[in-house]
C-alpha atoms as a PDB file:
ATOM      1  CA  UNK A   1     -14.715  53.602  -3.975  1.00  0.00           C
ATOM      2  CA  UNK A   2     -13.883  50.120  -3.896  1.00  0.00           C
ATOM      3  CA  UNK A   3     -10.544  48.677  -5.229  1.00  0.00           C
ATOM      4  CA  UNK A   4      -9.224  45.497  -7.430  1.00  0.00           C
ATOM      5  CA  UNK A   5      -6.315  44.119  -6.373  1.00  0.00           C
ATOM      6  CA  UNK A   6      -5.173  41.125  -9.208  1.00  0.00           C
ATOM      7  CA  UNK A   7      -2.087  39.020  -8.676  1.00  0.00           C
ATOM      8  CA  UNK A   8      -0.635  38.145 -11.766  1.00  0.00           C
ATOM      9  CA  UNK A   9       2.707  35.776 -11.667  1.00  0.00           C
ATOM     10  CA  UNK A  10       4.963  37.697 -13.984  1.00  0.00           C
ATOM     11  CA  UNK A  11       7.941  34.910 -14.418  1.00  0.00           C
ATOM     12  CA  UNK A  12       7.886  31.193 -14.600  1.00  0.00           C
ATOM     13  CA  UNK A  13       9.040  30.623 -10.879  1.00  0.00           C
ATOM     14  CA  UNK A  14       6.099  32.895  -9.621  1.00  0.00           C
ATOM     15  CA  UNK A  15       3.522  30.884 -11.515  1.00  0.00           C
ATOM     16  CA  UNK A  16       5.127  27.796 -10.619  1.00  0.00           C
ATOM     17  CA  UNK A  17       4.691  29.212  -7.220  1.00  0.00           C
ATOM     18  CA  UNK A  18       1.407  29.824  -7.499  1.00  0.00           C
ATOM     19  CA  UNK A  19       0.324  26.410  -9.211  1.00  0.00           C
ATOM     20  CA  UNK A  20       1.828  24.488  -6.237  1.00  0.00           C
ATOM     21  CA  UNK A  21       0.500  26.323  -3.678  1.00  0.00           C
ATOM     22  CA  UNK A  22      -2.610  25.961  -5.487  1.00  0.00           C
ATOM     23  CA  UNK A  23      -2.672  22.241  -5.198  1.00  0.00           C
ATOM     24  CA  UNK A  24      -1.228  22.230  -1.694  1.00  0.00           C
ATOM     25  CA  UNK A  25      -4.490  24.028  -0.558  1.00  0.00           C
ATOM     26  CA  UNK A  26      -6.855  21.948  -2.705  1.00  0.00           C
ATOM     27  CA  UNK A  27      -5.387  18.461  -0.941  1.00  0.00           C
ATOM     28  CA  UNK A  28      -5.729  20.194   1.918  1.00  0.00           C
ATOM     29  CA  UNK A  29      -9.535  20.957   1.252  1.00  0.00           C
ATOM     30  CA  UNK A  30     -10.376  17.678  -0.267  1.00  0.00           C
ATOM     31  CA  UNK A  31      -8.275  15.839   2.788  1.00  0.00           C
ATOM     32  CA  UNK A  32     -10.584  17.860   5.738  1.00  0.00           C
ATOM     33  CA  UNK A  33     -13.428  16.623   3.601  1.00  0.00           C
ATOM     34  CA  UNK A  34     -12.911  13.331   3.291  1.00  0.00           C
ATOM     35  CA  UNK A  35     -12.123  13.497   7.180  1.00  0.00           C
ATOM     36  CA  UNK A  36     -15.139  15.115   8.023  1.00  0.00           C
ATOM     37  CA  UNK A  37     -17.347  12.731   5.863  1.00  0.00           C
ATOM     38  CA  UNK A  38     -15.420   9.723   8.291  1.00  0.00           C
ATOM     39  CA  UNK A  39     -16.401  11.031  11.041  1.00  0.00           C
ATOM     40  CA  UNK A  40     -19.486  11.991  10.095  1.00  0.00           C
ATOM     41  CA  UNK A  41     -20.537   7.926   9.426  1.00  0.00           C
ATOM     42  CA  UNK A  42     -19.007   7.301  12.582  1.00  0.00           C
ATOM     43  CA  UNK A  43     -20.713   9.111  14.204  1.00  0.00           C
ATOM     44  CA  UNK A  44     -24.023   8.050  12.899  1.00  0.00           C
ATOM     45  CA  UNK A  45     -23.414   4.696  13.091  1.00  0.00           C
ATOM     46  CA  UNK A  46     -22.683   5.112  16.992  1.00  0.00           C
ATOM     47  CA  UNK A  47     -25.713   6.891  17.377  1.00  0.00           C
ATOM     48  CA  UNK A  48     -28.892   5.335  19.691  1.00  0.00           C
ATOM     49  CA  UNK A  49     -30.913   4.888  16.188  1.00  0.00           C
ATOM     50  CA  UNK A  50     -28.866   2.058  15.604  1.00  0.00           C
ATOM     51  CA  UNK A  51     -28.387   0.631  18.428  1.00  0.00           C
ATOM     52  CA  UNK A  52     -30.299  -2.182  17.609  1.00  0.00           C
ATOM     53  CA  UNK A  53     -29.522  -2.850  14.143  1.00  0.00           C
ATOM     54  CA  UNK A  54     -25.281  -2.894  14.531  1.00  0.00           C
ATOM     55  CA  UNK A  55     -23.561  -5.257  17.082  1.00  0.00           C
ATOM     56  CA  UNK A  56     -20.824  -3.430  19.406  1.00  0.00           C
ATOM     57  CA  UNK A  57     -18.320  -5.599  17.790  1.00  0.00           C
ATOM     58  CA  UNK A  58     -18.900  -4.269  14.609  1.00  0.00           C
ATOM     59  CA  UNK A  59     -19.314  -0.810  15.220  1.00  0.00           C
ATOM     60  CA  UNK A  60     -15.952  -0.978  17.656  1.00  0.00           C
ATOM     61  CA  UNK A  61     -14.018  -2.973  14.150  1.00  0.00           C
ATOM     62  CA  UNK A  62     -15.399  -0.916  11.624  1.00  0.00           C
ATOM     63  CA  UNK A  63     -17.405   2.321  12.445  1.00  0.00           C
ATOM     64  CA  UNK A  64     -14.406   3.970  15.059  1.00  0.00           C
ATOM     65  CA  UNK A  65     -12.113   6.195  14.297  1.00  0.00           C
ATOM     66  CA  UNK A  66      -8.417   5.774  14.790  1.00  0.00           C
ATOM     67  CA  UNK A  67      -6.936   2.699  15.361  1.00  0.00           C
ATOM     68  CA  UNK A  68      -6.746  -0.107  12.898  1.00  0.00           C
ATOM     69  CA  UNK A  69     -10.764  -0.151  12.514  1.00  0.00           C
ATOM     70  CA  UNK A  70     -11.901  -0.496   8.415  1.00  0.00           C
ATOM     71  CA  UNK A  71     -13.415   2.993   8.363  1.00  0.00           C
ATOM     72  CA  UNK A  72      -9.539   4.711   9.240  1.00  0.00           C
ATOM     73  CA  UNK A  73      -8.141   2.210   6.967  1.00  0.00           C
ATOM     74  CA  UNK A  74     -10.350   3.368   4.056  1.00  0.00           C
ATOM     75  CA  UNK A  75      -9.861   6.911   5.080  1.00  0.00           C
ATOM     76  CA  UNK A  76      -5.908   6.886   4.414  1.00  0.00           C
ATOM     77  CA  UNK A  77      -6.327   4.640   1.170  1.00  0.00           C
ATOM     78  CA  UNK A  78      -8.982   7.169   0.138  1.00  0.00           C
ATOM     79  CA  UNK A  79      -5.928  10.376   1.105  1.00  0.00           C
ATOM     80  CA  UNK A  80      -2.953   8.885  -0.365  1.00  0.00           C
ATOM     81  CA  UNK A  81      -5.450   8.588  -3.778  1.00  0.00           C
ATOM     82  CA  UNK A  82      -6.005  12.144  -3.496  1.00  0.00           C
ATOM     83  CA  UNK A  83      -4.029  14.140  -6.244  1.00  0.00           C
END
């Protein structure tokens, strides 16, 4: 036999509850994304296929992670949008 279990906020401060903690795990979610999508360019543009194509100085200014490089910059301007 298999059971249903629902959770139903029965008073205003429950749901409230449940609405914020809601959104606190959705920015959560959409803030590992948009990490993971960062790293995910650096990565690629630090890989050997384009080597050639991408000077050092601009993958070290731009393309890295942490630090004041453009792709961390757009990565926090792109979080503190999140809602």
């Amino acid at each position: 036999m298999k059971t249903i279990t629902l959770r139903i906020p029965t008073s205003f401060k429950e749901w409230k509850n449940w609405m914020r903690d809601r959104v606190v795990s959705r920015k959560k979610h959409n803030e590992e994304v948009l990490w993971d999508f960062a790293n995910a360019i650096s990565r690629e543009a630090q890989s050997n296929y384009w080597r050639k194509d991408i000077s050092d100085a601009m993958v070290k200014s731009v393309f890295r992670i942490g630090g004041s490089s453009k792709l961390t910059k757009l990565y926090f301007d792109a979080k503190n949008q999140l809602k």
